[in-house]
PDB file of N, CA and C in Angstrom:
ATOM      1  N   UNK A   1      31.854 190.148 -64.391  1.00  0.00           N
ATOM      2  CA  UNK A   1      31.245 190.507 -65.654  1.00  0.00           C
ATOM      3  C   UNK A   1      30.041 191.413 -65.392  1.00  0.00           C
ATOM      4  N   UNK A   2      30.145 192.402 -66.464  1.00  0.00           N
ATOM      5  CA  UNK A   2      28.731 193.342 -66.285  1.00  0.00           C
ATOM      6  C   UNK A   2      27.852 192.716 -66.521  1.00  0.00           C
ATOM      7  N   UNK A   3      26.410 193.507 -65.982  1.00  0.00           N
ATOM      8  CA  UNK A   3      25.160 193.090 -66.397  1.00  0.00           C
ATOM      9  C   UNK A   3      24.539 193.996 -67.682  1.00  0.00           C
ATOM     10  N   UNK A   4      23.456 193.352 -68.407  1.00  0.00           N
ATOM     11  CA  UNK A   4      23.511 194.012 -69.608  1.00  0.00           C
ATOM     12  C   UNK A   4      22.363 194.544 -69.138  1.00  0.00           C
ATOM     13  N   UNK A   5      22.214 195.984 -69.527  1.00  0.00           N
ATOM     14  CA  UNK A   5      20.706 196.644 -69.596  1.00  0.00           C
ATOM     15  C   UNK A   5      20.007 196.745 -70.569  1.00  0.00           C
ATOM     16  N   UNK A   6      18.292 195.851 -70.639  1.00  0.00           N
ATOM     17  CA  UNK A   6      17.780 196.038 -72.147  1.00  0.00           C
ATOM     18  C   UNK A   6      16.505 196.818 -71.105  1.00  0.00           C
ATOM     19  N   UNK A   7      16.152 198.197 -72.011  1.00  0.00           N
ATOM     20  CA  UNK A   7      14.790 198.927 -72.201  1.00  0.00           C
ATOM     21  C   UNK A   7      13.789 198.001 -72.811  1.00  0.00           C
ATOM     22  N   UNK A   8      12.786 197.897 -72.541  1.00  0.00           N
ATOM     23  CA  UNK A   8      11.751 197.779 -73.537  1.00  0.00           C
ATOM     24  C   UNK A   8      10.874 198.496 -74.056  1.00  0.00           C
ATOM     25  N   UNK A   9      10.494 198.308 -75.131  1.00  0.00           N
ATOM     26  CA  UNK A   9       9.694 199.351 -76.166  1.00  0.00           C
ATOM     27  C   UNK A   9       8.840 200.817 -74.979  1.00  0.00           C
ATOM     28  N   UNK A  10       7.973 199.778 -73.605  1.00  0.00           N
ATOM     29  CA  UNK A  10       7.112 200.912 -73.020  1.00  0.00           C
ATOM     30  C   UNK A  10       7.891 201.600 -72.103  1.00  0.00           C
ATOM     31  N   UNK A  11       9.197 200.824 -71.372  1.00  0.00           N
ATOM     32  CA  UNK A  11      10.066 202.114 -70.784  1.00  0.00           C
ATOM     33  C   UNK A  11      10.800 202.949 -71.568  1.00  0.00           C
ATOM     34  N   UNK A  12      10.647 203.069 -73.396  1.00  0.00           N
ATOM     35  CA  UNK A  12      11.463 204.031 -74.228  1.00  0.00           C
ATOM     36  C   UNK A  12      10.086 204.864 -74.210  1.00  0.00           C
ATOM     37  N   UNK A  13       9.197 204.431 -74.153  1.00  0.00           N
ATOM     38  CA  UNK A  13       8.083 206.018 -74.595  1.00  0.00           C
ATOM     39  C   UNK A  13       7.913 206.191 -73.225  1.00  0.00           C
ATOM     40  N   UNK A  14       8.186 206.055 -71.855  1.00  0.00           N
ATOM     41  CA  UNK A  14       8.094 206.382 -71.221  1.00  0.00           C
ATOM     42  C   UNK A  14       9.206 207.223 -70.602  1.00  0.00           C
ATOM     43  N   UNK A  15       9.851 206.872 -71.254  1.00  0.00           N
ATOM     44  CA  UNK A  15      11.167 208.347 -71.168  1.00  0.00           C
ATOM     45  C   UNK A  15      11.104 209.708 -72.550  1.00  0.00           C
ATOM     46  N   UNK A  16      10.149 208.986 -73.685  1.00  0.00           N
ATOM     47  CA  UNK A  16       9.700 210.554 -74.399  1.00  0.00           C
ATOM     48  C   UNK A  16       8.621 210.920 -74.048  1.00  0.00           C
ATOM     49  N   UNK A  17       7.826 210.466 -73.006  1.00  0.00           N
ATOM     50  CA  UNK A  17       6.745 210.751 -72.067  1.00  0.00           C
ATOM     51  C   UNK A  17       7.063 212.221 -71.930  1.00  0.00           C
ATOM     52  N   UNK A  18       8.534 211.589 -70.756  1.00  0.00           N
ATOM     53  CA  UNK A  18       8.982 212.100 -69.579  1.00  0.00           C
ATOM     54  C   UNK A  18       9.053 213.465 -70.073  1.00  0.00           C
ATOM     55  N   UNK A  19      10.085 213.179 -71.229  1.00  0.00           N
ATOM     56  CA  UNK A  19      10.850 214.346 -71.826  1.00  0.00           C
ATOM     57  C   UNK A  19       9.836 215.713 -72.572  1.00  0.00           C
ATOM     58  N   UNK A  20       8.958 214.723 -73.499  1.00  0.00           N
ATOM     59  CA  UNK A  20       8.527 215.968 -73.988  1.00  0.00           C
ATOM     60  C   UNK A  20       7.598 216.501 -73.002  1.00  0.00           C
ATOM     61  N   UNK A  21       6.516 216.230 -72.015  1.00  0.00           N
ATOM     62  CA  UNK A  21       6.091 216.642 -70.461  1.00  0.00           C
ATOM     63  C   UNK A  21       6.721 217.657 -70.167  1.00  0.00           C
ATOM     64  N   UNK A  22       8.451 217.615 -69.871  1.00  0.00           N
ATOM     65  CA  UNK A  22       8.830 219.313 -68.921  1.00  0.00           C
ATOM     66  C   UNK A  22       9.289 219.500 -70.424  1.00  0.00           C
ATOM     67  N   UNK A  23       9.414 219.109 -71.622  1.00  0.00           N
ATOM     68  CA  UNK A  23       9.856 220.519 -72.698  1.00  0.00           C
ATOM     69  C   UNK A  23       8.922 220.741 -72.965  1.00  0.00           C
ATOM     70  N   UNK A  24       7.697 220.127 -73.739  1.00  0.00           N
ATOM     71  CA  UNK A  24       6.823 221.376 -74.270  1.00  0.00           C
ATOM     72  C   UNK A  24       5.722 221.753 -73.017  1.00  0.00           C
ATOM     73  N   UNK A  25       5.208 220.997 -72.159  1.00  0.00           N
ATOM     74  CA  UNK A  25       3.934 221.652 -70.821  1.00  0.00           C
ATOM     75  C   UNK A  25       4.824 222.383 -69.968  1.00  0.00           C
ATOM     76  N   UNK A  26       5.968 221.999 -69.309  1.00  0.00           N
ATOM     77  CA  UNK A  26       6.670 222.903 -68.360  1.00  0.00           C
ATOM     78  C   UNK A  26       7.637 223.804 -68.907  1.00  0.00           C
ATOM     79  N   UNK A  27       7.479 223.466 -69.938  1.00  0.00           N
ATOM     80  CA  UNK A  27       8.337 224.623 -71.256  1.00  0.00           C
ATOM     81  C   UNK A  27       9.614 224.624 -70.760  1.00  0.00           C
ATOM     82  N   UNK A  28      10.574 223.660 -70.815  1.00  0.00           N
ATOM     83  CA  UNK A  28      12.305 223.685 -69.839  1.00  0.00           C
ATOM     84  C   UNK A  28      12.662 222.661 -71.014  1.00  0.00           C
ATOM     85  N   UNK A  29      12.851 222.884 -71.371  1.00  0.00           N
ATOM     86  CA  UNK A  29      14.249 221.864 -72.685  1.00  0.00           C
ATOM     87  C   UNK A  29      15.557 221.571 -71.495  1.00  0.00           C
ATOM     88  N   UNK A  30      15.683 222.377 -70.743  1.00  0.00           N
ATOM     89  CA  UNK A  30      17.243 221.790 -70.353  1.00  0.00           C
ATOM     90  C   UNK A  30      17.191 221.142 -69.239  1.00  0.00           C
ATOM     91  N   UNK A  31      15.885 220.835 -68.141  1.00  0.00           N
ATOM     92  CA  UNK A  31      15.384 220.025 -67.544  1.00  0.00           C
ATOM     93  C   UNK A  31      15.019 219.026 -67.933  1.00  0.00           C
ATOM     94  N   UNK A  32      14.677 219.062 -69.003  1.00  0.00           N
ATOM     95  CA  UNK A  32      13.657 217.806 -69.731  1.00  0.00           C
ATOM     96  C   UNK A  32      15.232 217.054 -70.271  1.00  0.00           C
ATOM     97  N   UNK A  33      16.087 217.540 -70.385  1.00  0.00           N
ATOM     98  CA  UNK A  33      17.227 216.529 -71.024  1.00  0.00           C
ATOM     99  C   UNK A  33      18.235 216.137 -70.110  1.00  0.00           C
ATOM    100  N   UNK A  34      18.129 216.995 -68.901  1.00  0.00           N
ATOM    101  CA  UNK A  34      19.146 217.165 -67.865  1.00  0.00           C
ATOM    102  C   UNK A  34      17.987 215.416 -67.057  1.00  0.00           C
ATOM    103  N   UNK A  35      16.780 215.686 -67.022  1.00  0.00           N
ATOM    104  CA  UNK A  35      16.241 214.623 -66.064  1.00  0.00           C
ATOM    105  C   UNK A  35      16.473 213.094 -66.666  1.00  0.00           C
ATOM    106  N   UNK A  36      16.136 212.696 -68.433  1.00  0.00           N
ATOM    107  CA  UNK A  36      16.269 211.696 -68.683  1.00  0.00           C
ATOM    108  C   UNK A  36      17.752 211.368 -68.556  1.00  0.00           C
ATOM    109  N   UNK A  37      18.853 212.457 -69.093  1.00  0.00           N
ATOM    110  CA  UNK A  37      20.084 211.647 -68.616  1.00  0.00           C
ATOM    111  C   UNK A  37      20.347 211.225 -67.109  1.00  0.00           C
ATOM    112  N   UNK A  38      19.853 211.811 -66.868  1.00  0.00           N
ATOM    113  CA  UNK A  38      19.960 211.430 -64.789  1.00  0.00           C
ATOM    114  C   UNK A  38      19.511 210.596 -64.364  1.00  0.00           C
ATOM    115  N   UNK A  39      17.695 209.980 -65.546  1.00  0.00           N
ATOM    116  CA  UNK A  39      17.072 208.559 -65.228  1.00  0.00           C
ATOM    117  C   UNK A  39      18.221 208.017 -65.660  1.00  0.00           C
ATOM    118  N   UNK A  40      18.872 207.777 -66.918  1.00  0.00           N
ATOM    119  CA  UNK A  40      19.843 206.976 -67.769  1.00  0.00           C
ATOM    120  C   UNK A  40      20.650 206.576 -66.431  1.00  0.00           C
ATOM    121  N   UNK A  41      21.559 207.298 -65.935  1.00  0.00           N
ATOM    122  CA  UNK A  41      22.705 207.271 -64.944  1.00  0.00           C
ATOM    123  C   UNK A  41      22.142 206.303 -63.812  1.00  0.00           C
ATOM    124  N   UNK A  42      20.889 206.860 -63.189  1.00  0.00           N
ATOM    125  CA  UNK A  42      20.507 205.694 -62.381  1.00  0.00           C
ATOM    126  C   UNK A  42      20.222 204.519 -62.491  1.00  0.00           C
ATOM    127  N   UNK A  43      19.676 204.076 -63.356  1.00  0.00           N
ATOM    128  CA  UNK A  43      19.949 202.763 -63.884  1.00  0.00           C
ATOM    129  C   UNK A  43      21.341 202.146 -64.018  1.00  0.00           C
ATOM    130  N   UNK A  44      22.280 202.651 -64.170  1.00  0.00           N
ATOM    131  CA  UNK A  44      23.606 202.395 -64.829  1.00  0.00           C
ATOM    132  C   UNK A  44      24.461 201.458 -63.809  1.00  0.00           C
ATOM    133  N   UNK A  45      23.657 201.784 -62.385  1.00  0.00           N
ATOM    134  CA  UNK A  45      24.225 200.810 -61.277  1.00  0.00           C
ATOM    135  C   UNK A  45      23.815 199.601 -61.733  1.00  0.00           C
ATOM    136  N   UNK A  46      23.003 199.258 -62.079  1.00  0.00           N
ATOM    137  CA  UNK A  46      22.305 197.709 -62.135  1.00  0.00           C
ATOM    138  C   UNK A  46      23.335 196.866 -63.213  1.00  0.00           C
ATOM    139  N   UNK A  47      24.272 197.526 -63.676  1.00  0.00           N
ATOM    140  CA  UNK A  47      25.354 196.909 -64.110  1.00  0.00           C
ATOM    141  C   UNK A  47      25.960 196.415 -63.451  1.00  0.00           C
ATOM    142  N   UNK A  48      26.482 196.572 -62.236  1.00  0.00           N
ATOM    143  CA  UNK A  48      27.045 196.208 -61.368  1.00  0.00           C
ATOM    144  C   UNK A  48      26.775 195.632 -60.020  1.00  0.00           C
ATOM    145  N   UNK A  49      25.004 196.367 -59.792  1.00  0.00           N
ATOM    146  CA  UNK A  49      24.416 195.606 -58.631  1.00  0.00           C
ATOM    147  C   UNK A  49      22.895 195.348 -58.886  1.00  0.00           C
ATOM    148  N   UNK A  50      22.739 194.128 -59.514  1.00  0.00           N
ATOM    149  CA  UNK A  50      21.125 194.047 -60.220  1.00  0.00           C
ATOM    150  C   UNK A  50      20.076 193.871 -58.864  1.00  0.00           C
ATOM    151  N   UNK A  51      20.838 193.728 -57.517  1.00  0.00           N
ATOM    152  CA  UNK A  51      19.819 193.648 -56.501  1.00  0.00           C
ATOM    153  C   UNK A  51      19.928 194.890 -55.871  1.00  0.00           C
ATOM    154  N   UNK A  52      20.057 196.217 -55.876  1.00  0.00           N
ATOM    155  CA  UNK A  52      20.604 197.178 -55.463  1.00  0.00           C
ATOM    156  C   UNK A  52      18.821 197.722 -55.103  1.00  0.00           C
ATOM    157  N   UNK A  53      18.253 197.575 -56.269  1.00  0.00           N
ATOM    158  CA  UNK A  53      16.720 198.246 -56.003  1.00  0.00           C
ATOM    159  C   UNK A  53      15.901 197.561 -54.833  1.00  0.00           C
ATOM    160  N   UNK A  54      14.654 198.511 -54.190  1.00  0.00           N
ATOM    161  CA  UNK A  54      13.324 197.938 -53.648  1.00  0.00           C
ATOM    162  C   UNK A  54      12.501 196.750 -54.236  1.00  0.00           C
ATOM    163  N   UNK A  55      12.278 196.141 -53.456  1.00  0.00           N
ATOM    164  CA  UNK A  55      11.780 195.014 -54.153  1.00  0.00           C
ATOM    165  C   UNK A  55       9.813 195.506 -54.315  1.00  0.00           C
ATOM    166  N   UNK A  56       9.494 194.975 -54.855  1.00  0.00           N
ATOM    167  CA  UNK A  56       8.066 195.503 -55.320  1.00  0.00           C
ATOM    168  C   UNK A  56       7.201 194.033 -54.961  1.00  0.00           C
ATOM    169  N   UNK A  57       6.497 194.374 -53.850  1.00  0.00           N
ATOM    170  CA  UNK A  57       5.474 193.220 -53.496  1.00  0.00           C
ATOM    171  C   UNK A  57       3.926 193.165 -53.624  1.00  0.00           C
ATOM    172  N   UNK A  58       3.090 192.939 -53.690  1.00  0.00           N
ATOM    173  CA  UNK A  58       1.512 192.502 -54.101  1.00  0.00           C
ATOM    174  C   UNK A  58       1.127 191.489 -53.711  1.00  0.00           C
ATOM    175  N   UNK A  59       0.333 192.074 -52.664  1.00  0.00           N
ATOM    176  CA  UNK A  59      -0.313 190.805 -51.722  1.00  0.00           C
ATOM    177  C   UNK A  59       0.592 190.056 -50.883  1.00  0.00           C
ATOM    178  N   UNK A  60       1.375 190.887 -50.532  1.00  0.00           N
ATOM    179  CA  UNK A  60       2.852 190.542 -49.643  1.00  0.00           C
ATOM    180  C   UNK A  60       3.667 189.636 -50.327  1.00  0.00           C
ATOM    181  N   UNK A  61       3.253 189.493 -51.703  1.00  0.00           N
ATOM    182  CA  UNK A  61       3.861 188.843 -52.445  1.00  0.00           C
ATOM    183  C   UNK A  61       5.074 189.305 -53.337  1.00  0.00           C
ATOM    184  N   UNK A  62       6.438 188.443 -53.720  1.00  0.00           N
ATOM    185  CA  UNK A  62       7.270 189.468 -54.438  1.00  0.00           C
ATOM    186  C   UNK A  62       7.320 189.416 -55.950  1.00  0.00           C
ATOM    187  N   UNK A  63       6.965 190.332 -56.501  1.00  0.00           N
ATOM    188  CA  UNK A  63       6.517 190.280 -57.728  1.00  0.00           C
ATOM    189  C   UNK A  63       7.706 189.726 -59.143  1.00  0.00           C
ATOM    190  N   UNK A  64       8.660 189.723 -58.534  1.00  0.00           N
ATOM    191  CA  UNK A  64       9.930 189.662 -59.153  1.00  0.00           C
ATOM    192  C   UNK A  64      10.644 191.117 -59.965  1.00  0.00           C
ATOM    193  N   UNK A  65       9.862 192.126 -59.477  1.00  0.00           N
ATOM    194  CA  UNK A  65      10.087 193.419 -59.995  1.00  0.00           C
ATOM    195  C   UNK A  65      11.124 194.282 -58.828  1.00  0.00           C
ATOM    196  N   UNK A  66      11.757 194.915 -58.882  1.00  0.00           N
ATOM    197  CA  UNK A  66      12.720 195.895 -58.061  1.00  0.00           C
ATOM    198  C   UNK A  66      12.653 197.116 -58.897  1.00  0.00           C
ATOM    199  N   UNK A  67      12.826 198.347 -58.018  1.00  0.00           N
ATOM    200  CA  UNK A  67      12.644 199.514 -58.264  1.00  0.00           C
ATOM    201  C   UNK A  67      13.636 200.843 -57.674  1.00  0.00           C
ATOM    202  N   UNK A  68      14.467 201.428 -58.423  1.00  0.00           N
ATOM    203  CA  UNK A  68      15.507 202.490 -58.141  1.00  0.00           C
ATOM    204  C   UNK A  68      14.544 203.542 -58.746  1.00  0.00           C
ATOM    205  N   UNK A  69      15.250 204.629 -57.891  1.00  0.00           N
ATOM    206  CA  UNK A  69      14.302 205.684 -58.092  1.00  0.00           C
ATOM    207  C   UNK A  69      16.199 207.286 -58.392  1.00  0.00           C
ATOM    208  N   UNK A  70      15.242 207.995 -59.144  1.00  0.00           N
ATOM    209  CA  UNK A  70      15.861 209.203 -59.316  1.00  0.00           C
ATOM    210  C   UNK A  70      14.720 210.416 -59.257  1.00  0.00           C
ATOM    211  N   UNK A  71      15.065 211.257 -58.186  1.00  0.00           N
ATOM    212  CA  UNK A  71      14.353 212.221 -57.749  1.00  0.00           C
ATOM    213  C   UNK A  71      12.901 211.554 -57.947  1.00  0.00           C
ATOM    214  N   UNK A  72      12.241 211.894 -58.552  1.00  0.00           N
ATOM    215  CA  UNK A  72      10.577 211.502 -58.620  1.00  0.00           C
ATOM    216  C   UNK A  72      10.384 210.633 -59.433  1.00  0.00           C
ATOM    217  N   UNK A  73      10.922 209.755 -60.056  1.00  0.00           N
ATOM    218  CA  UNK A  73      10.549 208.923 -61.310  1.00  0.00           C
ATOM    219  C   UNK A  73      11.578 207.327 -60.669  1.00  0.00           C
ATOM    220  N   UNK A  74      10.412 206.770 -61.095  1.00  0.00           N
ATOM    221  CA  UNK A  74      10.744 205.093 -60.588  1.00  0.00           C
ATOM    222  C   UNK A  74      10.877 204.263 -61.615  1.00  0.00           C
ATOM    223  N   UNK A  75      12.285 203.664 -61.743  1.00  0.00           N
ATOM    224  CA  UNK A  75      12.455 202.814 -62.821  1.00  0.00           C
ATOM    225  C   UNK A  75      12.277 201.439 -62.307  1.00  0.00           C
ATOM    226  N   UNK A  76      11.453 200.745 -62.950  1.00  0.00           N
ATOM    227  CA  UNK A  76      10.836 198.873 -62.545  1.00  0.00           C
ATOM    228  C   UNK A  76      11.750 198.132 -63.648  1.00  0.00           C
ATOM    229  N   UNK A  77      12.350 197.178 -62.819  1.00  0.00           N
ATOM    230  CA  UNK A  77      13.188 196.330 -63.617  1.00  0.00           C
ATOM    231  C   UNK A  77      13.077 195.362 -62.714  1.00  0.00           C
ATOM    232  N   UNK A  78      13.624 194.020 -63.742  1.00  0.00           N
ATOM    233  CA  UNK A  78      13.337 192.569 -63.024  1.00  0.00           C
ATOM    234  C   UNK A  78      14.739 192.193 -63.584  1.00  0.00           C
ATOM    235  N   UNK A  79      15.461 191.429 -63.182  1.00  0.00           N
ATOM    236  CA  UNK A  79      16.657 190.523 -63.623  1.00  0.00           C
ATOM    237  C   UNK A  79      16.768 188.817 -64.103  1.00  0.00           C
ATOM    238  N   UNK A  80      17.181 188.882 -64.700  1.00  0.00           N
ATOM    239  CA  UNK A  80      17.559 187.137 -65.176  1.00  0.00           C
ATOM    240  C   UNK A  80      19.320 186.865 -65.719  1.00  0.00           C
ATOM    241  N   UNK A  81      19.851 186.608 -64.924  1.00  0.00           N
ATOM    242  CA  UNK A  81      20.994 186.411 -64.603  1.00  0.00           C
ATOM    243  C   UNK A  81      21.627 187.842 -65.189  1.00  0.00           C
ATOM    244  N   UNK A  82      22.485 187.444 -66.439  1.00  0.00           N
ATOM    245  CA  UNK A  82      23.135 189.032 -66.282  1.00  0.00           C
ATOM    246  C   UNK A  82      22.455 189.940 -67.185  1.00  0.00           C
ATOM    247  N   UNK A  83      20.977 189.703 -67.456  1.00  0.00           N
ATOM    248  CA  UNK A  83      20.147 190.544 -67.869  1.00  0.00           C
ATOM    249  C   UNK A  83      19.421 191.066 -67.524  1.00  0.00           C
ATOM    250  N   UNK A  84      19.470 192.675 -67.256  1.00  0.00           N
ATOM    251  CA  UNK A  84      18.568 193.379 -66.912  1.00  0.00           C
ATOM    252  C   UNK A  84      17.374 194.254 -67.114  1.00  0.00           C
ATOM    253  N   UNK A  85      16.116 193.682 -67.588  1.00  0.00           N
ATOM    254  CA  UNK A  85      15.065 194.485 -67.884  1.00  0.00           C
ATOM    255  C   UNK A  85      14.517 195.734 -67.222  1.00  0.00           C
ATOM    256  N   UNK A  86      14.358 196.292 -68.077  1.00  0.00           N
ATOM    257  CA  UNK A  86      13.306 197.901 -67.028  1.00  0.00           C
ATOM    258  C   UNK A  86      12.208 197.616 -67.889  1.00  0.00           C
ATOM    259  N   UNK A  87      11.542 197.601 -67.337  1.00  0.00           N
ATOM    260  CA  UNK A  87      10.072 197.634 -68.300  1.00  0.00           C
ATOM    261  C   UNK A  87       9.158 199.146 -68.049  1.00  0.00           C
ATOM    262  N   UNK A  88       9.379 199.727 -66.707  1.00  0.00           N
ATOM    263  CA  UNK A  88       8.699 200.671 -67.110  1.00  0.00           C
ATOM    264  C   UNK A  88       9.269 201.695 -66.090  1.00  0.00           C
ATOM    265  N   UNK A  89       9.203 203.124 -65.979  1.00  0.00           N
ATOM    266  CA  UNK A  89       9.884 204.793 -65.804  1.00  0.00           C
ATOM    267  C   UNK A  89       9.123 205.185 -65.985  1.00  0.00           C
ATOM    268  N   UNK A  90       8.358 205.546 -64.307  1.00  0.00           N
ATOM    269  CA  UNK A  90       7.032 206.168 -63.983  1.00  0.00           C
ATOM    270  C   UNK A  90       7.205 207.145 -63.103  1.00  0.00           C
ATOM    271  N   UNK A  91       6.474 208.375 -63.298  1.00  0.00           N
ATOM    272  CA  UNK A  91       6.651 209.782 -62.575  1.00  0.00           C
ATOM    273  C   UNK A  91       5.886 208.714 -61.059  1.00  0.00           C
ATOM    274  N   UNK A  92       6.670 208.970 -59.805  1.00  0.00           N
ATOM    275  CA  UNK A  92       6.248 208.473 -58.378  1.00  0.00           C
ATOM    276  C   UNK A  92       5.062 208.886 -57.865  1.00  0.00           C
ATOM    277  N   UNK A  93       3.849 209.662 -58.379  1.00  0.00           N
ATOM    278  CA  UNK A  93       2.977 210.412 -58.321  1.00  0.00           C
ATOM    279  C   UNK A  93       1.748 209.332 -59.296  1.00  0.00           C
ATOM    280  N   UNK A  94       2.231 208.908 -59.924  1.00  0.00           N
ATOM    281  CA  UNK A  94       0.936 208.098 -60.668  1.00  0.00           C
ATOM    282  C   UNK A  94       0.911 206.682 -60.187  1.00  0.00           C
ATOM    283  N   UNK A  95       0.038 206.175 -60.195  1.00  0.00           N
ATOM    284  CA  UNK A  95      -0.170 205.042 -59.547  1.00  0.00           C
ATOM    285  C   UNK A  95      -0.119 203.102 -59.722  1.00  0.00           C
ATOM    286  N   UNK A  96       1.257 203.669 -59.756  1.00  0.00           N
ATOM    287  CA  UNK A  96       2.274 202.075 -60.667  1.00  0.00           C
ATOM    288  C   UNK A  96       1.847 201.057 -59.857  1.00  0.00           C
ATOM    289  N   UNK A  97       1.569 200.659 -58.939  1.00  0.00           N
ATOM    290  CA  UNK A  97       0.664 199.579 -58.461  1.00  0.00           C
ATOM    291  C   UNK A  97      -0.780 198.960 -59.071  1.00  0.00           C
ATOM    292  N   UNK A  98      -1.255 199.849 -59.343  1.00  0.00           N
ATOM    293  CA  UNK A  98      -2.716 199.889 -60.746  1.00  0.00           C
ATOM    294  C   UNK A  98      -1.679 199.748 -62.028  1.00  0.00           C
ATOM    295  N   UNK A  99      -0.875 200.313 -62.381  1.00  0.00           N
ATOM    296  CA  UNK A  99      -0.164 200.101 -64.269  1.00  0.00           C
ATOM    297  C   UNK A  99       0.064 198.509 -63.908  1.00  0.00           C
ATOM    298  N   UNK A 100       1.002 198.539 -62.745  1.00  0.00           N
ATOM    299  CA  UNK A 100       1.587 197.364 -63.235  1.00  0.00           C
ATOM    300  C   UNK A 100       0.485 195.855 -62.452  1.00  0.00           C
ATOM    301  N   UNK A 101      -0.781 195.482 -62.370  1.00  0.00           N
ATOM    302  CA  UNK A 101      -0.782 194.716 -61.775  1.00  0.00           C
ATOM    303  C   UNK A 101      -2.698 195.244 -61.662  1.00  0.00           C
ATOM    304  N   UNK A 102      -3.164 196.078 -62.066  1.00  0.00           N
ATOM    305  CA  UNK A 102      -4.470 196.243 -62.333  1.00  0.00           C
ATOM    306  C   UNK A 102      -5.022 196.525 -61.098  1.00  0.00           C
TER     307      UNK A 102
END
């Protein structure tokens, strides 16, 4: 049986972050739509392998968070049986260790 993928509210504005970022500052509409479907796709494994990502630790500790990445942008998701959360789709350049964990 598949696993189900739920977004939450801050990984959806963090994909019209993403998007409007290279359409209106890097001025590319067909990058900016070509990249979120490509985040979309990478995620799409976790249907099938919810342990497939990096595990994300703090204080050598494991946070219960895992992380797949597409080109520069890191999607954080945690699992509970065949549910799969992303909570947040962060450009790899900003500093998701401070977002997520202060």
């Amino acid at each position: 049986m598949a696993n189900s993928l739920h977004f939450s509210p801050r990984a959806q504005i963090d994909l019209d972050e993403t998007f409007d970022y290279i359409n209106d500052v890097l001025k590319n509409p067909i990058a900016a739509k070509n990249t979120i479907a490509r985040i979309l796709e990478s995620v799409d494994i976790l249907k099938d392998f919810s342990d497939v990502g990096t595990k994300v630790f703090f204080d050598e500790n494991f946070t219960g968070y895992r992380f797949i990445t597409y080109k520069n942008y890191l999607s954080f998701y945690r699992s509970e049986n065949t549910d799969i959360f992303i909570d947040r789709i962060l450009y790899s350049g900003r500093d998701y260790m401070h977002i997520f964990f202060g």
